[in-house]
N, C-alpha and C. Protein backbone atom coordinates (compact mmCIF):
# COMPACT_ATOMS: atom_id res chain seq x y z
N UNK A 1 -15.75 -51.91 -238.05
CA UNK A 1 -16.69 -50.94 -237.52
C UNK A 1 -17.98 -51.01 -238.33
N UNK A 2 -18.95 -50.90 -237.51
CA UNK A 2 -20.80 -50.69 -238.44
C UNK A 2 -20.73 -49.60 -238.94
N UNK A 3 -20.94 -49.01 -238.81
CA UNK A 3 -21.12 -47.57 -239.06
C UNK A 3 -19.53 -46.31 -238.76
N UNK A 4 -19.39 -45.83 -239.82
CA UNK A 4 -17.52 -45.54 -239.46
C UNK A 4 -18.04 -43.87 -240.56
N UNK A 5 -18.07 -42.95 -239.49
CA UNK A 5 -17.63 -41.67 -239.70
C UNK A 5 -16.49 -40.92 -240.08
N UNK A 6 -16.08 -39.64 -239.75
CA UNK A 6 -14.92 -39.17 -239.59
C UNK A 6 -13.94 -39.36 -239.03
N UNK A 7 -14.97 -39.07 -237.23
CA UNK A 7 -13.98 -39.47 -235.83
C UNK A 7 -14.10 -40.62 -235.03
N UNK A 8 -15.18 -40.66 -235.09
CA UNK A 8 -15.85 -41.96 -234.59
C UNK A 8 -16.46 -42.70 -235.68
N UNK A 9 -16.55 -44.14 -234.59
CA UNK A 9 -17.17 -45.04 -235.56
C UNK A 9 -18.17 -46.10 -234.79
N UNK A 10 -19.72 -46.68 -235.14
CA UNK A 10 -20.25 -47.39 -234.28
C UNK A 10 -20.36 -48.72 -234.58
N UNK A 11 -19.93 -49.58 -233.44
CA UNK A 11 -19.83 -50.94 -233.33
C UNK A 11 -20.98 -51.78 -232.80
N UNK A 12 -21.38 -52.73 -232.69
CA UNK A 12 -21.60 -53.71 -231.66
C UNK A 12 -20.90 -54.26 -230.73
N UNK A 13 -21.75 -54.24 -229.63
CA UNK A 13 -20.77 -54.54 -228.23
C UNK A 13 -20.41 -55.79 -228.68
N UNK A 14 -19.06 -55.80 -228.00
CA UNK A 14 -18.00 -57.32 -228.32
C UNK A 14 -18.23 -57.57 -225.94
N UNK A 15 -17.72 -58.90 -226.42
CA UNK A 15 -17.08 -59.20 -224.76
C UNK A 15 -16.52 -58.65 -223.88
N UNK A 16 -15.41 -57.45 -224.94
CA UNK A 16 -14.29 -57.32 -224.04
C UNK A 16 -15.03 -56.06 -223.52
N UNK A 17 -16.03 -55.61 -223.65
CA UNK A 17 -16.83 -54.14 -223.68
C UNK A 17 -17.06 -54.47 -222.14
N UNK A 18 -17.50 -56.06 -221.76
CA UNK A 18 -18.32 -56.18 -220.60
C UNK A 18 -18.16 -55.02 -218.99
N UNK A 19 -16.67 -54.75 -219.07
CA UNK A 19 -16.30 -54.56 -217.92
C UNK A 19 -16.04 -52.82 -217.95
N UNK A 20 -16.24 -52.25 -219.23
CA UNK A 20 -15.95 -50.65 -219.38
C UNK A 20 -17.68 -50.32 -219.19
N UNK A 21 -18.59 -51.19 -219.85
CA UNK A 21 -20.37 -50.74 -219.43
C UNK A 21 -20.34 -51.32 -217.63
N UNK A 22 -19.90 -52.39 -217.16
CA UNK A 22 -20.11 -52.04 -215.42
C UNK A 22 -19.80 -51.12 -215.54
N UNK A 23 -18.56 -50.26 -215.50
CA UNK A 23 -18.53 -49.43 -214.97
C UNK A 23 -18.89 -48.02 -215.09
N UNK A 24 -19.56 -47.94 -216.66
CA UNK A 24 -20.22 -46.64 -216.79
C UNK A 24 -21.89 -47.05 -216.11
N UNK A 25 -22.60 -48.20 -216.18
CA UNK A 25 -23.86 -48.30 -215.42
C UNK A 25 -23.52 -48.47 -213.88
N UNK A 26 -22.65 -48.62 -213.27
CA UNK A 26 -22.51 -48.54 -211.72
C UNK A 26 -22.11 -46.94 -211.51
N UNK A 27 -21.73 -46.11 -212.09
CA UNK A 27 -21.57 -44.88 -211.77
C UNK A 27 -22.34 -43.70 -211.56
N UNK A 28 -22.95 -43.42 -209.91
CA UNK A 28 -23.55 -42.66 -209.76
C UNK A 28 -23.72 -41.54 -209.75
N UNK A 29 -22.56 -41.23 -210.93
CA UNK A 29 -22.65 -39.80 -211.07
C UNK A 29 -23.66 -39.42 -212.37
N UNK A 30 -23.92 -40.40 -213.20
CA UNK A 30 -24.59 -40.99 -214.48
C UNK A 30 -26.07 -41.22 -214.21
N UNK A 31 -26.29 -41.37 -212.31
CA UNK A 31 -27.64 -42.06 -212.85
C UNK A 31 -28.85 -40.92 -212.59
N UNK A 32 -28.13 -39.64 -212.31
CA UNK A 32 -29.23 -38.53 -212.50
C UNK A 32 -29.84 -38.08 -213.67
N UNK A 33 -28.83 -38.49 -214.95
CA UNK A 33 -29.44 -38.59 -216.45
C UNK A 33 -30.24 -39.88 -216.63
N UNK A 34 -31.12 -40.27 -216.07
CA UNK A 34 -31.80 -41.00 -216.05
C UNK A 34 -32.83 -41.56 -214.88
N UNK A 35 -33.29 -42.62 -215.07
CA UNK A 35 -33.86 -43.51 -213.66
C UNK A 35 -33.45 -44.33 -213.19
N UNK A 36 -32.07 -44.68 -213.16
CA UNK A 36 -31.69 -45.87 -212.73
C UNK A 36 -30.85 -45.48 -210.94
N UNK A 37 -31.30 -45.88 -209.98
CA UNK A 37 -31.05 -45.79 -208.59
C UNK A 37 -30.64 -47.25 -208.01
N UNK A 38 -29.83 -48.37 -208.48
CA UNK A 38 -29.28 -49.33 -208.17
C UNK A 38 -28.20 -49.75 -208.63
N UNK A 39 -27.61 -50.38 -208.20
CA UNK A 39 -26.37 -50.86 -209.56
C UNK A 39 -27.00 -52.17 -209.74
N UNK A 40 -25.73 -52.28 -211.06
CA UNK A 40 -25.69 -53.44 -211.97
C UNK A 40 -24.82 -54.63 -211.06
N UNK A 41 -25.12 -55.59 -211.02
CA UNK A 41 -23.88 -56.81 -211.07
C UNK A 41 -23.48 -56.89 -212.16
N UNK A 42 -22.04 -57.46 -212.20
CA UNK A 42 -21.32 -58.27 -213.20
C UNK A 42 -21.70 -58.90 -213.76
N UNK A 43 -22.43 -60.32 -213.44
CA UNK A 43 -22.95 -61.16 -214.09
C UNK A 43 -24.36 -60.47 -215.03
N UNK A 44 -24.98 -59.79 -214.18
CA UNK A 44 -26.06 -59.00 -215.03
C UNK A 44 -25.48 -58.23 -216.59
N UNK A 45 -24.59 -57.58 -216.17
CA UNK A 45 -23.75 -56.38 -217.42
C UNK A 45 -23.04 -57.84 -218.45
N UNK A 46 -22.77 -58.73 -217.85
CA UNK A 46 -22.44 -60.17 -218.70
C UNK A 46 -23.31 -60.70 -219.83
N UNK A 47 -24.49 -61.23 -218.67
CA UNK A 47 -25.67 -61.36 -219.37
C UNK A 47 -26.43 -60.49 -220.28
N UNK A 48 -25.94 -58.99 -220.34
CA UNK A 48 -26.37 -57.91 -221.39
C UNK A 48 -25.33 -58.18 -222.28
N UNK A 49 -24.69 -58.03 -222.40
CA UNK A 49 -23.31 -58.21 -223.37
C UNK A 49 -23.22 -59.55 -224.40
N UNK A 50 -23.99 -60.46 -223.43
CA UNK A 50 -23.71 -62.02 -224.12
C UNK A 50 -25.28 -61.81 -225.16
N UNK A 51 -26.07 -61.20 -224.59
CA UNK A 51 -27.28 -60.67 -225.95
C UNK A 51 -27.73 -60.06 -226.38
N UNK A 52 -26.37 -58.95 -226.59
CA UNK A 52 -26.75 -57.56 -226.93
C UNK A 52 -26.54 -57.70 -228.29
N UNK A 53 -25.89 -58.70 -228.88
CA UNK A 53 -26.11 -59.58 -229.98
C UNK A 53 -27.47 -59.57 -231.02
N UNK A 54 -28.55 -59.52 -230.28
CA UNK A 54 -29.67 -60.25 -230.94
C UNK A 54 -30.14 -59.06 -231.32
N UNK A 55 -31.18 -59.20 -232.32
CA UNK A 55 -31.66 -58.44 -233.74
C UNK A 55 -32.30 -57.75 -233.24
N UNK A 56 -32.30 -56.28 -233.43
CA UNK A 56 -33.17 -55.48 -232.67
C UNK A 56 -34.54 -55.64 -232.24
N UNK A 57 -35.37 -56.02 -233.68
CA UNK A 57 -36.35 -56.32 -233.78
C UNK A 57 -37.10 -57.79 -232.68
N UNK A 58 -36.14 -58.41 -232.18
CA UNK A 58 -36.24 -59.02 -230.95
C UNK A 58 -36.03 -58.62 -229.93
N UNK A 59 -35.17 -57.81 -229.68
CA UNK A 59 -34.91 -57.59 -228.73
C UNK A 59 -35.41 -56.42 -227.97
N UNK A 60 -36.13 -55.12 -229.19
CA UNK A 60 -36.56 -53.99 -228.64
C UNK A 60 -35.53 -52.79 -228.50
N UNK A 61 -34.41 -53.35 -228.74
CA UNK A 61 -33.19 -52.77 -228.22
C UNK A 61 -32.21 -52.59 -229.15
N UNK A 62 -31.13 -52.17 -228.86
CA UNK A 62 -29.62 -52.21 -229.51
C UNK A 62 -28.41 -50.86 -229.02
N UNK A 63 -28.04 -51.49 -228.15
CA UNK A 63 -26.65 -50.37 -227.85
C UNK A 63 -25.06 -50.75 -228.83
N UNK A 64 -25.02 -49.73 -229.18
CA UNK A 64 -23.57 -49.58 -229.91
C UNK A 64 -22.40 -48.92 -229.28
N UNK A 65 -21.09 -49.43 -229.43
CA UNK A 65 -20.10 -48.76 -228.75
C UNK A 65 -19.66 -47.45 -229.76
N UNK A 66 -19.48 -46.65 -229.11
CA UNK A 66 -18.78 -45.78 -229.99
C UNK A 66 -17.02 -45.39 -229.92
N UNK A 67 -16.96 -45.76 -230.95
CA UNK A 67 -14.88 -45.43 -231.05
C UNK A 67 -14.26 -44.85 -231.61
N UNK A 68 -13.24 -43.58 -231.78
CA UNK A 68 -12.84 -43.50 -231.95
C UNK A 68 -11.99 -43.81 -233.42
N UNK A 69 -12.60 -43.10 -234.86
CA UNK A 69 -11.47 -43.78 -235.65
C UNK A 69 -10.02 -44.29 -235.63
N UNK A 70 -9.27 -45.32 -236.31
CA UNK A 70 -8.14 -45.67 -236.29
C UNK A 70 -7.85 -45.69 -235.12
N UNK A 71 -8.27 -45.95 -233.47
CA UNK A 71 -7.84 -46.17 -232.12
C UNK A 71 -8.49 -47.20 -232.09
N UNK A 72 -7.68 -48.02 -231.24
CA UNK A 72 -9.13 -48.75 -230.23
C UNK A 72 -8.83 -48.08 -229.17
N UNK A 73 -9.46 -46.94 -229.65
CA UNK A 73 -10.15 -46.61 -227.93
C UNK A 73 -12.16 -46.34 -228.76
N UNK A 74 -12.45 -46.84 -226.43
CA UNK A 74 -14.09 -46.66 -227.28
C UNK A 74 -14.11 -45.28 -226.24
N UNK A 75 -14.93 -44.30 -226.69
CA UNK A 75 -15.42 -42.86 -225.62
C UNK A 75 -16.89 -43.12 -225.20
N UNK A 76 -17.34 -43.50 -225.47
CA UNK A 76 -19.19 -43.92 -225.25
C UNK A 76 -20.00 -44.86 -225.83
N UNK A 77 -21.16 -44.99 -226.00
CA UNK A 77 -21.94 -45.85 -226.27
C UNK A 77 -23.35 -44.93 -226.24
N UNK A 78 -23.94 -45.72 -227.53
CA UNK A 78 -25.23 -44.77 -227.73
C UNK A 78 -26.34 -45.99 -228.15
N UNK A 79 -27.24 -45.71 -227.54
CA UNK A 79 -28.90 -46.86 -227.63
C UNK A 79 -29.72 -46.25 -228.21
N UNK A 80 -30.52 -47.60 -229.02
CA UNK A 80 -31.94 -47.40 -229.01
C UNK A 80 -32.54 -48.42 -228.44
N UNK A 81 -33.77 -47.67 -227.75
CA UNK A 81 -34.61 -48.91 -227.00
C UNK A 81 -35.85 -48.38 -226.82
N UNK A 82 -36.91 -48.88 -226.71
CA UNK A 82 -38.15 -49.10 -226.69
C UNK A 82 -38.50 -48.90 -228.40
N UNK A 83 -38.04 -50.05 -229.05
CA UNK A 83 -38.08 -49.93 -230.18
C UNK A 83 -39.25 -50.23 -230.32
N UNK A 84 -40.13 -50.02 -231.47
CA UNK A 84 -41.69 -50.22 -232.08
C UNK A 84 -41.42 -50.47 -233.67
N UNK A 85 -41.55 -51.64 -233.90
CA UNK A 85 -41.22 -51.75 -235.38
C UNK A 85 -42.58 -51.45 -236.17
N UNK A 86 -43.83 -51.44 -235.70
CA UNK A 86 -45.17 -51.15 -235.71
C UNK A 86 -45.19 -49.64 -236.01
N UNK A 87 -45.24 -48.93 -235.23
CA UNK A 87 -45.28 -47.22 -235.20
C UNK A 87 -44.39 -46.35 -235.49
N UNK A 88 -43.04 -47.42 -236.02
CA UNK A 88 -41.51 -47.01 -236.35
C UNK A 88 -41.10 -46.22 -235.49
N UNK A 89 -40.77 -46.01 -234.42
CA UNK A 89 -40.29 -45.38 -233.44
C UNK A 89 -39.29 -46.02 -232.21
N UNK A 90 -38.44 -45.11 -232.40
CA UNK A 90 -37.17 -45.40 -231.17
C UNK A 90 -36.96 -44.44 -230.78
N UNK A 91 -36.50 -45.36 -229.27
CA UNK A 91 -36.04 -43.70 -228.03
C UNK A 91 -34.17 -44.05 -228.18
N UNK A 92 -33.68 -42.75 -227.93
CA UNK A 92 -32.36 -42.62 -227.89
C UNK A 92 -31.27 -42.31 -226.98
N UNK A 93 -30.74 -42.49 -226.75
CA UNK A 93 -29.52 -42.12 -225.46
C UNK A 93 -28.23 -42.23 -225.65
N UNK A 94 -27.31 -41.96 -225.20
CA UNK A 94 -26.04 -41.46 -225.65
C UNK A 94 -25.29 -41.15 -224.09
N UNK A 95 -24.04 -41.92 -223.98
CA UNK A 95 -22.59 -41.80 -222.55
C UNK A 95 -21.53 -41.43 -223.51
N UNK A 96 -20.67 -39.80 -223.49
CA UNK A 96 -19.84 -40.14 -223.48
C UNK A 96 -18.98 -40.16 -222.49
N UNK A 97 -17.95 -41.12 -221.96
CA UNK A 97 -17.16 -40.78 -221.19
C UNK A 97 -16.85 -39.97 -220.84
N UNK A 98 -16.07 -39.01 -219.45
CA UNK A 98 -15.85 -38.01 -219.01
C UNK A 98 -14.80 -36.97 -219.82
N UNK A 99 -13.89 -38.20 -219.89
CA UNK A 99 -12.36 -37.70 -220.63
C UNK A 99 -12.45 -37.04 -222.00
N UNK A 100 -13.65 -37.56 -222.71
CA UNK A 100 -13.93 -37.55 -224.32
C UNK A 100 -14.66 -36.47 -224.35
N UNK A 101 -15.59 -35.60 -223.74
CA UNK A 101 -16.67 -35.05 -223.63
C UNK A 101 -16.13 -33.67 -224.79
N UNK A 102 -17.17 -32.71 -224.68
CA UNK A 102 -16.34 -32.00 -225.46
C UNK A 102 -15.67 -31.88 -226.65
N UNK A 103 -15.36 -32.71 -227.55
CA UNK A 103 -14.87 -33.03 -228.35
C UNK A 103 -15.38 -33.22 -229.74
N UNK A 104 -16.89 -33.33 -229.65
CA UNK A 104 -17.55 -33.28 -231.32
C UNK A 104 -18.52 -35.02 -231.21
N UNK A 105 -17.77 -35.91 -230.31
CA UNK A 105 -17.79 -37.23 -230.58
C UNK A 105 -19.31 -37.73 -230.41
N UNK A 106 -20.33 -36.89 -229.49
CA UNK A 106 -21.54 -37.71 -228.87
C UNK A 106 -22.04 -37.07 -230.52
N UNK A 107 -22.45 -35.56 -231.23
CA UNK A 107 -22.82 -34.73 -232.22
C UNK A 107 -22.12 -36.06 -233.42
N UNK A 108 -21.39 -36.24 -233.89
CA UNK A 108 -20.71 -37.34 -234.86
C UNK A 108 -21.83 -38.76 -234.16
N UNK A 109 -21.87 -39.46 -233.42
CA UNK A 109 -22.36 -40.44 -233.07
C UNK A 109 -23.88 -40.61 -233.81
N UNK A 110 -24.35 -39.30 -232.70
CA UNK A 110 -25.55 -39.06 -232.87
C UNK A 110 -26.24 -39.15 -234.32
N UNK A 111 -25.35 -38.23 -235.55
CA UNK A 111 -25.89 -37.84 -236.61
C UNK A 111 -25.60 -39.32 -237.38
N UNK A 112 -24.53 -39.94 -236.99
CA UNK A 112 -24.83 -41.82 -237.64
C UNK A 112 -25.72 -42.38 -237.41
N UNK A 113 -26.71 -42.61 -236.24
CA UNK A 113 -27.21 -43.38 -235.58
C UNK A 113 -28.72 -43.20 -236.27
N UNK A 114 -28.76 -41.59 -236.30
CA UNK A 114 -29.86 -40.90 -236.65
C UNK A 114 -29.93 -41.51 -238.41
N UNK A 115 -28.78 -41.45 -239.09
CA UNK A 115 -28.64 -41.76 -240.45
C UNK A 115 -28.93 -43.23 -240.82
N UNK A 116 -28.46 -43.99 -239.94
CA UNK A 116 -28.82 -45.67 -239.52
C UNK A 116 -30.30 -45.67 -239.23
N UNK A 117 -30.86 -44.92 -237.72
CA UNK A 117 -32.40 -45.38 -237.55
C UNK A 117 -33.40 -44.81 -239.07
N UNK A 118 -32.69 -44.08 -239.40
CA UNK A 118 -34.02 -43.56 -240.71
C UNK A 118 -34.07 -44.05 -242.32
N UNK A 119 -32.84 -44.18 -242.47
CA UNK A 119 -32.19 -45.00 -243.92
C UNK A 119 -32.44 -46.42 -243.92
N UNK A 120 -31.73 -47.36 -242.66
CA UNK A 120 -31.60 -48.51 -242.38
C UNK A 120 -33.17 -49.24 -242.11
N UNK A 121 -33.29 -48.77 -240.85
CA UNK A 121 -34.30 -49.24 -239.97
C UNK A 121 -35.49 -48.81 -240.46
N UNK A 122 -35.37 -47.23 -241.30
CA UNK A 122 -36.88 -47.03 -241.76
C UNK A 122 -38.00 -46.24 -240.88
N UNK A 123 -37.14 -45.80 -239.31
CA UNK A 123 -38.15 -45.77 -238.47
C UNK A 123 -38.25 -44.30 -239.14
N UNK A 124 -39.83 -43.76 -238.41
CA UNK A 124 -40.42 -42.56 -239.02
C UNK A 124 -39.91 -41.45 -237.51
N UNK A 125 -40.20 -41.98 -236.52
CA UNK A 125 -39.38 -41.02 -235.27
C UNK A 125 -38.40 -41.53 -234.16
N UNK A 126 -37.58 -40.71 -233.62
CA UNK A 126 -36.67 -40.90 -232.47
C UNK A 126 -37.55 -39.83 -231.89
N UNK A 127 -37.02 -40.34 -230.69
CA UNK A 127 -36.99 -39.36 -229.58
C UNK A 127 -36.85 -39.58 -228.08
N UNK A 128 -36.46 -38.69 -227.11
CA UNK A 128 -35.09 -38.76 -225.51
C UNK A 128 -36.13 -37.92 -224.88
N UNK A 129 -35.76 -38.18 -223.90
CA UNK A 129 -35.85 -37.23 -222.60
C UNK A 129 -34.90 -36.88 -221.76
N UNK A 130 -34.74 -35.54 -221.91
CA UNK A 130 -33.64 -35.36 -220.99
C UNK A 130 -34.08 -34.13 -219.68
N UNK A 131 -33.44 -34.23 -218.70
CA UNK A 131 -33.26 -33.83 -217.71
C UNK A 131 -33.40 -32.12 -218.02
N UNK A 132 -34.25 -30.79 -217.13
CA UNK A 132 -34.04 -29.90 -217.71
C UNK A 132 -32.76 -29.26 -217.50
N UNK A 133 -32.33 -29.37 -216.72
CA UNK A 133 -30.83 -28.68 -216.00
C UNK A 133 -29.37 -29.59 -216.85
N UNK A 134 -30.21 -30.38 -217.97
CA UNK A 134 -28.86 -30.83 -218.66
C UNK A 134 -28.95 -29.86 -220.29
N UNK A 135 -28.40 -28.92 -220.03
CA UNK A 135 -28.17 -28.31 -221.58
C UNK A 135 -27.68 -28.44 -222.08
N UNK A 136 -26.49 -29.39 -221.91
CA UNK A 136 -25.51 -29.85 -222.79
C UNK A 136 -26.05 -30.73 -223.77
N UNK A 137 -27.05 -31.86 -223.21
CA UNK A 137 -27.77 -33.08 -223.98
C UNK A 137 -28.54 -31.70 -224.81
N UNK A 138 -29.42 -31.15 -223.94
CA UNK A 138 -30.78 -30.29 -225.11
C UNK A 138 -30.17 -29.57 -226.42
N UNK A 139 -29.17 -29.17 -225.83
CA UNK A 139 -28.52 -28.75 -227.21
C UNK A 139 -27.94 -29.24 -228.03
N UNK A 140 -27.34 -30.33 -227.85
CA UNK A 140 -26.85 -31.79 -228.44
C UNK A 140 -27.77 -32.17 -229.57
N UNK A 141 -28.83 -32.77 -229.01
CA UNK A 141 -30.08 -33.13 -229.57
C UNK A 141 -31.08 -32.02 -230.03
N UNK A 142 -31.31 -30.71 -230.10
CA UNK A 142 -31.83 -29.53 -230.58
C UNK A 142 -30.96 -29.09 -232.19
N UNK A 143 -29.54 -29.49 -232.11
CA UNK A 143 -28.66 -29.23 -233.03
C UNK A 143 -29.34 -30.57 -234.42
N UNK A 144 -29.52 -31.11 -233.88
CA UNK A 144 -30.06 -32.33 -234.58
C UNK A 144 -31.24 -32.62 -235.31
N UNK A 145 -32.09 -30.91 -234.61
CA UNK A 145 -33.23 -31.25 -235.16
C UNK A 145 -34.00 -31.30 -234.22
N UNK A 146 -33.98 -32.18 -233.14
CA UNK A 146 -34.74 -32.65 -232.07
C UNK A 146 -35.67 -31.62 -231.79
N UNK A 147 -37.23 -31.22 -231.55
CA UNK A 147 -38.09 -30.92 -231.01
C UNK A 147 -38.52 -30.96 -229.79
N UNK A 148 -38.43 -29.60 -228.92
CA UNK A 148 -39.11 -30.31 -227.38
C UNK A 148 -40.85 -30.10 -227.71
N UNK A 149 -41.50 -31.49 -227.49
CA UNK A 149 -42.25 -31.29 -227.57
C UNK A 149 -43.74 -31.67 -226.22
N UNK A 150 -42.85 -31.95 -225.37
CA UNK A 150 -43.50 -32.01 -223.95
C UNK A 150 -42.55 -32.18 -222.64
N UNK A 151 -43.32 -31.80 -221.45
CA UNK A 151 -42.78 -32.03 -220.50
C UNK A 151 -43.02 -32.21 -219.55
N UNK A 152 -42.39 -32.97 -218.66
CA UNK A 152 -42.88 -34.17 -217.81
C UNK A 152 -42.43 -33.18 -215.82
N UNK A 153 -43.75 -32.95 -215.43
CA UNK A 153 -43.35 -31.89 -214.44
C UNK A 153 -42.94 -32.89 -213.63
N UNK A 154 -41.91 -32.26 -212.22
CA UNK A 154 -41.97 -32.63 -211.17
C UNK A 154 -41.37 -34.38 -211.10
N UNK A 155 -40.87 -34.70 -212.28
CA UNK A 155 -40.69 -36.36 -212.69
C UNK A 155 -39.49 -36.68 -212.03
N UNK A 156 -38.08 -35.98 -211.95
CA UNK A 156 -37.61 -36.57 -211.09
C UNK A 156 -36.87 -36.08 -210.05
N UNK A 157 -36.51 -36.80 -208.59
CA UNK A 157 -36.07 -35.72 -207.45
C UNK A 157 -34.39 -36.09 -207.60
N UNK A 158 -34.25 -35.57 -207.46
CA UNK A 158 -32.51 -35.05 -207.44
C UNK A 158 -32.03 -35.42 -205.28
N UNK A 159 -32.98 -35.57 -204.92
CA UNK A 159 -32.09 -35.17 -203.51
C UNK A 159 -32.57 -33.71 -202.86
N UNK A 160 -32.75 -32.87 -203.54
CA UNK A 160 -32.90 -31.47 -203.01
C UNK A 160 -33.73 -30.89 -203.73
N UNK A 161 -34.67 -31.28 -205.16
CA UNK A 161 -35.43 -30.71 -205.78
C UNK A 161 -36.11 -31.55 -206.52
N UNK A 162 -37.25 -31.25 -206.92
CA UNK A 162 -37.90 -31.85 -208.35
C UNK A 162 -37.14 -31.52 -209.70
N UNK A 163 -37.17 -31.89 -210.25
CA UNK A 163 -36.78 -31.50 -211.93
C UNK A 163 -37.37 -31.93 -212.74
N UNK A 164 -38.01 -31.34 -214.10
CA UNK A 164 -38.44 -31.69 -214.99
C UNK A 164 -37.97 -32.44 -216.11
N UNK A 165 -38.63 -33.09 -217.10
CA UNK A 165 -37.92 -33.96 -218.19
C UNK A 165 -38.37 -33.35 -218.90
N UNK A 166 -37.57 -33.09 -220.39
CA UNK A 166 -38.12 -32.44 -221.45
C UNK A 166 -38.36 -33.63 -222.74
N UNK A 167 -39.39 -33.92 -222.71
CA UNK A 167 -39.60 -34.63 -224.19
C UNK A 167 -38.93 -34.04 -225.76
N UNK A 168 -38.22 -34.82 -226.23
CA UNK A 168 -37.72 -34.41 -227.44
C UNK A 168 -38.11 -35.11 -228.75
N UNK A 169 -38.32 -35.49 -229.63
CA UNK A 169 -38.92 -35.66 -230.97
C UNK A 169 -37.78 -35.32 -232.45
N UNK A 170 -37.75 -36.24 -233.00
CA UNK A 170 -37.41 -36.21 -234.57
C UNK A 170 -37.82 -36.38 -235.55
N UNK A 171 -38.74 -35.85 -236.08
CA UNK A 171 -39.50 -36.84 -236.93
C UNK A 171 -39.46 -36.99 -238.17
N UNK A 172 -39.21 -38.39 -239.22
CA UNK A 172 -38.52 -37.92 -240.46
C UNK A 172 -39.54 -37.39 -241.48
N UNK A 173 -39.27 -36.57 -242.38
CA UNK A 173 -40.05 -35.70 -243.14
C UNK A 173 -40.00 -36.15 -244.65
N UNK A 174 -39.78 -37.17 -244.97
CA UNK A 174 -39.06 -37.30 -246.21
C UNK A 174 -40.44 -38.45 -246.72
């Protein structure tokens, strides 16, 4: 494990990951926390997997699985992406599985990742956008510190309404 907490612990995606991310990025119950309105192919979620490998700093990117101490089981996966090694800044996101939810595991993830982007990486801010009608994430990320510090009207339609995005912010102080 990279990074190995209490309960969880964060990895780099391996191969065998390929076929548990189809199916959390094809799930449209997932893609209202976000912008994504298509699915993935296989070969696409392949081709992420086969270079999810490469150094952040190339890639802009880096998703980690998150697991479960002493199991192999994984409950989610948490990113950074639109990395800026320039302005030190990364955006953040976080799946946990349905089954896992609840449980402490995304709050444990989170506070590694956060301990990794600022120790490790050096960056000076994170920061998400989340959905306003998701309070589970705002408080997630509010517990953390996180700052709302803008918001994005009318940004995305649901089917039956507009909804707003709330800009969130971390910024290290040290």
């Amino acid at each position: 494990m990279f990074i190995k907490g209490n309960n969880v612990g964060l990895r780099a995606v391996e191969p065998k990951d390929s076929e548990l991310i189809y199916q959390w990025e094809n799930d449209m119950a997932l893609w209202k926390s976000g912008e994504t309105l298509t699915p993935y192919s296989k070969f696409s979620i392949d081709q992420f997997v086969k270079y999810a490998s490469k150094d952040i700093y190339e890639a802009k990117q880096l998703r980690l699985m998150i697991d479960m101490v002493g199991e192999n089981t994984t409950v989610g996966a948490i990113d950074l992406f639109d990395f800026d090694p320039f302005h030190l800044r990364a955006g953040v996101g976080i799946m946990i599985n349905n089954p896992y939810r609840q449980k402490g595991y995304a709050s444990e993830a989170l506070s590694l990742l956060i301990h990794y982007a600022f120790n490790t990486l050096r960056l000076h801010q994170l920061f998400c956008s989340i959905r306003e009608d998701n309070e589970e994430s705002i408080r997630l990320f509010q517990k953390k510190d996180f700052q709302i510090t803008g918001r994005k009207t009318d940004w995305l339609w649901d089917g039956a309404a507009w909804k707003e995005v709330l800009f969130m912010q971390l910024i290290q102080t040290k």
